[in-house]
PDB file of N, CA and C in Angstrom:
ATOM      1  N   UNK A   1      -0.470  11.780  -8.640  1.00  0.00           N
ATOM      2  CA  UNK A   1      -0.622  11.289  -7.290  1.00  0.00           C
ATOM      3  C   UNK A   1      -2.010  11.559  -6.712  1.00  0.00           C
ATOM      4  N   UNK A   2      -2.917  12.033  -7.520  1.00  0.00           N
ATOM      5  CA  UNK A   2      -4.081  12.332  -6.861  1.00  0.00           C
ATOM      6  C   UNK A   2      -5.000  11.418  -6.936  1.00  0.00           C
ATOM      7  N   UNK A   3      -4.903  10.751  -7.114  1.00  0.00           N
ATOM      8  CA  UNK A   3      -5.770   8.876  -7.228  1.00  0.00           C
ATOM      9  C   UNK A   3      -5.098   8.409  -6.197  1.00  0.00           C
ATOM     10  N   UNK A   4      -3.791   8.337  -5.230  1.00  0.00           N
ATOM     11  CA  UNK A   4      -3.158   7.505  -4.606  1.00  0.00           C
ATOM     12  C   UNK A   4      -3.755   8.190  -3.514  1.00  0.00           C
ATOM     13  N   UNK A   5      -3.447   9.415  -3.430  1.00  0.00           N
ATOM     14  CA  UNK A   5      -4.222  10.577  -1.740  1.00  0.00           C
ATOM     15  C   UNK A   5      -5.778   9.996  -2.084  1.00  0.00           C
ATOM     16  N   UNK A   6      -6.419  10.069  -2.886  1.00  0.00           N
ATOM     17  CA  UNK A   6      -7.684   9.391  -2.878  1.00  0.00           C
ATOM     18  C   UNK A   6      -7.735   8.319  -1.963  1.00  0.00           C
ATOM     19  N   UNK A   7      -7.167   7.266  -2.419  1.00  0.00           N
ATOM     20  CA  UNK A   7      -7.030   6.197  -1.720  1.00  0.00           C
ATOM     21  C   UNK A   7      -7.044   5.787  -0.788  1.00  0.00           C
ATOM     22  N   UNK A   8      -5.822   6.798   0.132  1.00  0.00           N
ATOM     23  CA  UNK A   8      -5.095   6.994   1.009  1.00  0.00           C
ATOM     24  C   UNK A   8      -5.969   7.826   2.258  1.00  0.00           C
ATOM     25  N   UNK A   9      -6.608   8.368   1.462  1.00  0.00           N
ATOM     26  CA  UNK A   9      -7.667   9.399   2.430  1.00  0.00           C
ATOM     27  C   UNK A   9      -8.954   8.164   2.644  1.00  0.00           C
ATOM     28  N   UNK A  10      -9.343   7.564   2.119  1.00  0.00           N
ATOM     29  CA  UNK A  10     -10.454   6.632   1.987  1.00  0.00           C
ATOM     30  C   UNK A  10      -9.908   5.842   3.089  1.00  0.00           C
ATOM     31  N   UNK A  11      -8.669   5.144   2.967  1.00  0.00           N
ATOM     32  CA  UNK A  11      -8.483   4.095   4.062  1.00  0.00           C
ATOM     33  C   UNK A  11      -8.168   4.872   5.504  1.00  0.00           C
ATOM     34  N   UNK A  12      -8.034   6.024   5.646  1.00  0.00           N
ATOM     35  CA  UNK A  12      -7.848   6.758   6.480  1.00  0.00           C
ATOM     36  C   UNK A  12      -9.331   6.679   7.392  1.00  0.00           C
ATOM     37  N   UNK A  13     -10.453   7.370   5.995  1.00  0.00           N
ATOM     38  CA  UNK A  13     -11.586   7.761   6.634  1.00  0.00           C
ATOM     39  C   UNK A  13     -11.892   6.078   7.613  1.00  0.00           C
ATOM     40  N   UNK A  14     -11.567   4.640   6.728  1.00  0.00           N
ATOM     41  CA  UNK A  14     -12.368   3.789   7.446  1.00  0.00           C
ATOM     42  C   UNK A  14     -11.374   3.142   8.255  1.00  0.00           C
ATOM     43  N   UNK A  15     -10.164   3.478   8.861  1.00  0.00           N
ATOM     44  CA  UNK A  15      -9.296   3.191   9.723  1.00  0.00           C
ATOM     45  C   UNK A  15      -8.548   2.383   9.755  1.00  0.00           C
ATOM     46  N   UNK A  16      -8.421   2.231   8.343  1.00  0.00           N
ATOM     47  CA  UNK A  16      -6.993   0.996   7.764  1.00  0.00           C
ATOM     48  C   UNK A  16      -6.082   1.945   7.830  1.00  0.00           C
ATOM     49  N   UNK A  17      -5.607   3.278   7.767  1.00  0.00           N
ATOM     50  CA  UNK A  17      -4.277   3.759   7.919  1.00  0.00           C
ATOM     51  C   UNK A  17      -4.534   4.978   9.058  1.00  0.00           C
ATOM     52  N   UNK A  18      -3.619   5.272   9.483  1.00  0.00           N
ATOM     53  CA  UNK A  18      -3.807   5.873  10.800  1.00  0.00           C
ATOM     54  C   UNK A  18      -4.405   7.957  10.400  1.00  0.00           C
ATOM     55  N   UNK A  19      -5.234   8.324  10.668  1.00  0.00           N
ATOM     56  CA  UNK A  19      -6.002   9.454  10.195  1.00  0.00           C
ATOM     57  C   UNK A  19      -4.617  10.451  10.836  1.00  0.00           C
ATOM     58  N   UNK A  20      -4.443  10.196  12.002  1.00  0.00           N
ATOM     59  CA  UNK A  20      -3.438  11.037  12.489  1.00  0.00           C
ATOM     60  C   UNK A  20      -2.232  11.986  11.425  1.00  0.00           C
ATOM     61  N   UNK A  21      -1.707  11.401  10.737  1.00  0.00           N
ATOM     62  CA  UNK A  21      -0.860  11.845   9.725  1.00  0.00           C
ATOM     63  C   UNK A  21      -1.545  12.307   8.511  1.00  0.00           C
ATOM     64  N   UNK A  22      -0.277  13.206   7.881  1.00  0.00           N
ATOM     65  CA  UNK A  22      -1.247  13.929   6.534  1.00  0.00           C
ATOM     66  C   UNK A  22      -1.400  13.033   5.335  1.00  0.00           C
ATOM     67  N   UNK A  23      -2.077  12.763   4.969  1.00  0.00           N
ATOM     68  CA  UNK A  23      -2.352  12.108   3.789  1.00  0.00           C
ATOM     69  C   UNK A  23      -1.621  11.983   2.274  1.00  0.00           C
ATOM     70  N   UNK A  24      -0.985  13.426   2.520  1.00  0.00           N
ATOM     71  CA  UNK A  24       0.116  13.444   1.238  1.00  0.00           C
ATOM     72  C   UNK A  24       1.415  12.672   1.930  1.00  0.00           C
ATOM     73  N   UNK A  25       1.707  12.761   3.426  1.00  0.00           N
ATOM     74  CA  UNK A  25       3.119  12.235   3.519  1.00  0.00           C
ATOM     75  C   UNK A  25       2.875  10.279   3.840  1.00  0.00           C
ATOM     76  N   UNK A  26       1.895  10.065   4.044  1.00  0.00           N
ATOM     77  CA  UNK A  26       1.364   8.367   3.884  1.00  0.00           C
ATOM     78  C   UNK A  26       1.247   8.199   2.230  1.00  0.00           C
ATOM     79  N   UNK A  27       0.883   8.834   1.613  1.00  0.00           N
ATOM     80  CA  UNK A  27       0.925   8.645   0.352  1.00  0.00           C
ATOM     81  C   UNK A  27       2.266   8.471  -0.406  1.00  0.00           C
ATOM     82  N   UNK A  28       3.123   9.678  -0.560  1.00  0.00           N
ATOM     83  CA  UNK A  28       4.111   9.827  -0.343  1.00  0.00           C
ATOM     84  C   UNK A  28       5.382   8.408  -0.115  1.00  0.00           C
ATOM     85  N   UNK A  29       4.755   8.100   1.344  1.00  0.00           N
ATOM     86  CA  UNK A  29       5.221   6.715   2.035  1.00  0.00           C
ATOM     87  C   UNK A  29       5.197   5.949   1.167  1.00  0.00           C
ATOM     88  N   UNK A  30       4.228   5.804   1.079  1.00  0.00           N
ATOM     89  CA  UNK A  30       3.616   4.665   0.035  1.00  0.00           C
ATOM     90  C   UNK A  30       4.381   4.211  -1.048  1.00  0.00           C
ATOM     91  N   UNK A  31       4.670   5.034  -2.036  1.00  0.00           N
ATOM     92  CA  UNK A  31       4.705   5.228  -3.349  1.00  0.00           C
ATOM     93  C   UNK A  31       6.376   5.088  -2.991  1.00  0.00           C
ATOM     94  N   UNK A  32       7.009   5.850  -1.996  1.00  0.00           N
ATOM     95  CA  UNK A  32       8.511   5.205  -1.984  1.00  0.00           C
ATOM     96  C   UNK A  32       8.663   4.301  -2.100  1.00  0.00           C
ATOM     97  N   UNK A  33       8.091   3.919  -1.028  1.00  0.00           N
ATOM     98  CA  UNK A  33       8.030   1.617  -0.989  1.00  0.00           C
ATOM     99  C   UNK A  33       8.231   1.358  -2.348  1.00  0.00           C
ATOM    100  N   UNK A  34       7.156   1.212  -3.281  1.00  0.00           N
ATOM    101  CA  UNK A  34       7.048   1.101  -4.341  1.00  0.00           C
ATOM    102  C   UNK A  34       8.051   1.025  -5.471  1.00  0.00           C
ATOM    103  N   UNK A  35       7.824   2.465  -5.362  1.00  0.00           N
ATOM    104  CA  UNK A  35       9.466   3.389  -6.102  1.00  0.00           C
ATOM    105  C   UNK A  35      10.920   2.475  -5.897  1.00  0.00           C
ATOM    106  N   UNK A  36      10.783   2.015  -4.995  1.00  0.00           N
ATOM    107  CA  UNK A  36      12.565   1.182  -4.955  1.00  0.00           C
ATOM    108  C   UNK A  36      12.812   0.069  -5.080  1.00  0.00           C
ATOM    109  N   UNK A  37      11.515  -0.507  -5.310  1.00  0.00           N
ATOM    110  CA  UNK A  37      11.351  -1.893  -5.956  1.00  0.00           C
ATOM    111  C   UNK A  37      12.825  -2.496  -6.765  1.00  0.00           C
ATOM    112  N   UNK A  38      12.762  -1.539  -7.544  1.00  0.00           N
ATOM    113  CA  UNK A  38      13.739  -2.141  -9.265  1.00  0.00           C
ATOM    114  C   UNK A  38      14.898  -2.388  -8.395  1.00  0.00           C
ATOM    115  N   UNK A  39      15.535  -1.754  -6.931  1.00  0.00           N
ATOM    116  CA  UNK A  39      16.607  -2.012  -6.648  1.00  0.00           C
ATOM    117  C   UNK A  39      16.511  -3.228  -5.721  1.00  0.00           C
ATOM    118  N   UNK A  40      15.259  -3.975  -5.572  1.00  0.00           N
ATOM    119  CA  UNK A  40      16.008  -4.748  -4.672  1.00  0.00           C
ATOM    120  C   UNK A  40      15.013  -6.227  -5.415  1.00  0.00           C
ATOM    121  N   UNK A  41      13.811  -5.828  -5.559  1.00  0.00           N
ATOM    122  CA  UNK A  41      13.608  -7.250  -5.985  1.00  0.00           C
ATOM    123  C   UNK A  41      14.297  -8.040  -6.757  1.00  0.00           C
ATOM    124  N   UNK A  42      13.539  -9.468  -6.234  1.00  0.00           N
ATOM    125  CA  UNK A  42      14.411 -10.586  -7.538  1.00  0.00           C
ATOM    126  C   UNK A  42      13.268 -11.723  -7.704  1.00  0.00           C
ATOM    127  N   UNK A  43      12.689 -11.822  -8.749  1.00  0.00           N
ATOM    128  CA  UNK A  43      11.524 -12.912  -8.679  1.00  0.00           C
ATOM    129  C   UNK A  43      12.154 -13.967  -8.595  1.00  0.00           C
ATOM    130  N   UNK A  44      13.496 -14.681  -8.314  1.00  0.00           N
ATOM    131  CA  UNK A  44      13.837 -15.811  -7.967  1.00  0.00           C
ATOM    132  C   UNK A  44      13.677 -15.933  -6.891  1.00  0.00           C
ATOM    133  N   UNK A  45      13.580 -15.215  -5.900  1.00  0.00           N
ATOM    134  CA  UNK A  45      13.406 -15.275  -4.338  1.00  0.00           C
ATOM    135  C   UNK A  45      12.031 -14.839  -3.815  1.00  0.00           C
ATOM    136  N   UNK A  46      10.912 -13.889  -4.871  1.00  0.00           N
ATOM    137  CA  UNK A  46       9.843 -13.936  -3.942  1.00  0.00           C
ATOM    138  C   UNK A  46       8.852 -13.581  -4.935  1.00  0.00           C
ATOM    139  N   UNK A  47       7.791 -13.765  -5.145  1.00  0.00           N
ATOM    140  CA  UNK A  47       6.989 -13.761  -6.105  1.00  0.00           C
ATOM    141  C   UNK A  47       6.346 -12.290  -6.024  1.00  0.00           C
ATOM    142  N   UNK A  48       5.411 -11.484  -6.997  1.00  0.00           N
ATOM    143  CA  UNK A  48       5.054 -10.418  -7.173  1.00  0.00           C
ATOM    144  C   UNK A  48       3.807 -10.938  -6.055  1.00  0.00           C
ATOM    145  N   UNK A  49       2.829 -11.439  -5.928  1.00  0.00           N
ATOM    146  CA  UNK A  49       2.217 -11.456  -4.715  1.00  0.00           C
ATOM    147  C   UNK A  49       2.596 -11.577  -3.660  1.00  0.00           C
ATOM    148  N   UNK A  50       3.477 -12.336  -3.310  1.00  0.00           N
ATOM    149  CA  UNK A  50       4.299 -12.017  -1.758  1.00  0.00           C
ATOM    150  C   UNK A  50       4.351 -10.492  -1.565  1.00  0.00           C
ATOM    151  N   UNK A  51       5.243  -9.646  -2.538  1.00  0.00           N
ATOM    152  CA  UNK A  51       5.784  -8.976  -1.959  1.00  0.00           C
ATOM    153  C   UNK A  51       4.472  -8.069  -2.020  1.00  0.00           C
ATOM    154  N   UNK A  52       2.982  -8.155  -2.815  1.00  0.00           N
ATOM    155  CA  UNK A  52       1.879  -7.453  -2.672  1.00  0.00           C
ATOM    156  C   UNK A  52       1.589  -7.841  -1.246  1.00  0.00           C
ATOM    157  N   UNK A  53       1.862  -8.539  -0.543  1.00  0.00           N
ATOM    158  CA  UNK A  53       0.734  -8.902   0.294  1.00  0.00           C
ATOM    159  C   UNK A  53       1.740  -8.440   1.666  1.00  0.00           C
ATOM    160  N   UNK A  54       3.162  -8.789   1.669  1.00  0.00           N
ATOM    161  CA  UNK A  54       3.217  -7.947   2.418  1.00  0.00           C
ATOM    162  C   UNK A  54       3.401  -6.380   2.806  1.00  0.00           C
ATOM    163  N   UNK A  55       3.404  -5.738   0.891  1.00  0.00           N
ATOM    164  CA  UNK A  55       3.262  -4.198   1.240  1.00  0.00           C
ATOM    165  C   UNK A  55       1.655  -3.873   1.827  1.00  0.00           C
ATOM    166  N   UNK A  56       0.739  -4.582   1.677  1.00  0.00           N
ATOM    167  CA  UNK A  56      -0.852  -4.354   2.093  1.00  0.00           C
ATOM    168  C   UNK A  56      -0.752  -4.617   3.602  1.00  0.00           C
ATOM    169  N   UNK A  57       0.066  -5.187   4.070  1.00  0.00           N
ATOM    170  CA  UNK A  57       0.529  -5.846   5.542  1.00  0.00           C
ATOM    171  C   UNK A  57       1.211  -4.994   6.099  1.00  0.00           C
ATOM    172  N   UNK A  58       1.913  -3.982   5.616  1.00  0.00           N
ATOM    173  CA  UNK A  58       2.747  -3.261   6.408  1.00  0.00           C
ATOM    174  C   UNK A  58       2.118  -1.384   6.474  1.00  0.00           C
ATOM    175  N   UNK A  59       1.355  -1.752   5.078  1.00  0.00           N
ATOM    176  CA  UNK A  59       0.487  -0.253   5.135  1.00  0.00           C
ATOM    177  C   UNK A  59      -0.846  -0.184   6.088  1.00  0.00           C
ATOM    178  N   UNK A  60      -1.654  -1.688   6.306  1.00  0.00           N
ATOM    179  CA  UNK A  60      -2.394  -1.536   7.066  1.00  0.00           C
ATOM    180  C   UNK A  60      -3.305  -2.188   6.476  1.00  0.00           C
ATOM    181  N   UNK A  61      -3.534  -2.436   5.305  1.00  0.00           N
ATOM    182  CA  UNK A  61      -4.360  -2.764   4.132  1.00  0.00           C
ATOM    183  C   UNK A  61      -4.674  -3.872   3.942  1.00  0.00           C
ATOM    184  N   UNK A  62      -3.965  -5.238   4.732  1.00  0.00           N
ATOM    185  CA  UNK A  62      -4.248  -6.756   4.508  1.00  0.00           C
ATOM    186  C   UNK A  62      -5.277  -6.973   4.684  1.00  0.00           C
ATOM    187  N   UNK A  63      -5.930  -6.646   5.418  1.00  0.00           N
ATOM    188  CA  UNK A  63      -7.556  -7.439   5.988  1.00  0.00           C
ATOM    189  C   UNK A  63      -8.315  -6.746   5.331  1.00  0.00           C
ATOM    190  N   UNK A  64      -9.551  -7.354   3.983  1.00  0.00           N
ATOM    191  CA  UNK A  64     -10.447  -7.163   3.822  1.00  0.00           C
ATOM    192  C   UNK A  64     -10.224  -6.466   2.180  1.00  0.00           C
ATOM    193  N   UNK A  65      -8.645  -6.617   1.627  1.00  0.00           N
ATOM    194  CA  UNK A  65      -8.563  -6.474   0.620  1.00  0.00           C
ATOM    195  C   UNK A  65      -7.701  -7.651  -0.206  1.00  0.00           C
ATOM    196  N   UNK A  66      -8.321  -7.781  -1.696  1.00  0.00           N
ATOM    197  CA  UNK A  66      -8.278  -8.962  -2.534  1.00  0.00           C
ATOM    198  C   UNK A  66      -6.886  -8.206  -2.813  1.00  0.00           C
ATOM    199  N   UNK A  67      -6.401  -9.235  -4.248  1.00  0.00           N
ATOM    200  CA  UNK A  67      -5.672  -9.068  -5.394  1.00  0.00           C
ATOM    201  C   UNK A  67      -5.950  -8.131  -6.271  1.00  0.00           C
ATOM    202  N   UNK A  68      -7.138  -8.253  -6.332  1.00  0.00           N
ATOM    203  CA  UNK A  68      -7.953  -7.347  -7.225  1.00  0.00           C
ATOM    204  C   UNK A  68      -7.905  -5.802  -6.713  1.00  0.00           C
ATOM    205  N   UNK A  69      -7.835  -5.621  -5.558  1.00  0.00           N
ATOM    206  CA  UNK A  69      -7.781  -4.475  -5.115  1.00  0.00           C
ATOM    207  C   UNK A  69      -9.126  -3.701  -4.698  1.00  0.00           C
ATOM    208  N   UNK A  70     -10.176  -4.766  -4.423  1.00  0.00           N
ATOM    209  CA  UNK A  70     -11.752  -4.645  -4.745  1.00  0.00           C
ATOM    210  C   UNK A  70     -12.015  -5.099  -2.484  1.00  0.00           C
ATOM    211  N   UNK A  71     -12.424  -4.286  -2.264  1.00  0.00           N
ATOM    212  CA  UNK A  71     -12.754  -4.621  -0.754  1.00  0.00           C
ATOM    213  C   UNK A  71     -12.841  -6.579  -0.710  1.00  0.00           C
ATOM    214  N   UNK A  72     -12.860  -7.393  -0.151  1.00  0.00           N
ATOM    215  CA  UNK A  72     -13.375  -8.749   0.211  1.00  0.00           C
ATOM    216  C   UNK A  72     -14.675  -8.489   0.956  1.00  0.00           C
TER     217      UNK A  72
END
């Protein structure tokens, strides 16, 4: 998990996720989302980019980041 708090601290420093909270429990956050995937997706109903774009949408992360995961 120490590449994800990386991350997580980075979008913090430039104010895509809120600095207020600790960085391990947004991380943490994060990675649940993630984590519970297998129970609910279904690629008949939503494609692996949908559901990228709206986890980047709900973490804070939509604006100004690709597919790639590379700033825009």
């Amino acid at each position: 998990m120490p590449r994800v708090e990386h991350v997580v601290a980075q979008a913090q420093e430039t104010g895509a996720l809120p600095a207020r909270h600790a960085t391990r429990i947004l991380s943490e956050g994060i990675l649940g989302m993630r984590g519970w995937m297998h129970r609910w997706y279904r690629p008949d109903v939503s494609t692996a980019a949908d559901v990228a774009d709206a986890f980047k949408d709900l973490i804070g992360l939509g604006a100004g980041i690709s597919h790639g995961g590379r700033a825009s």
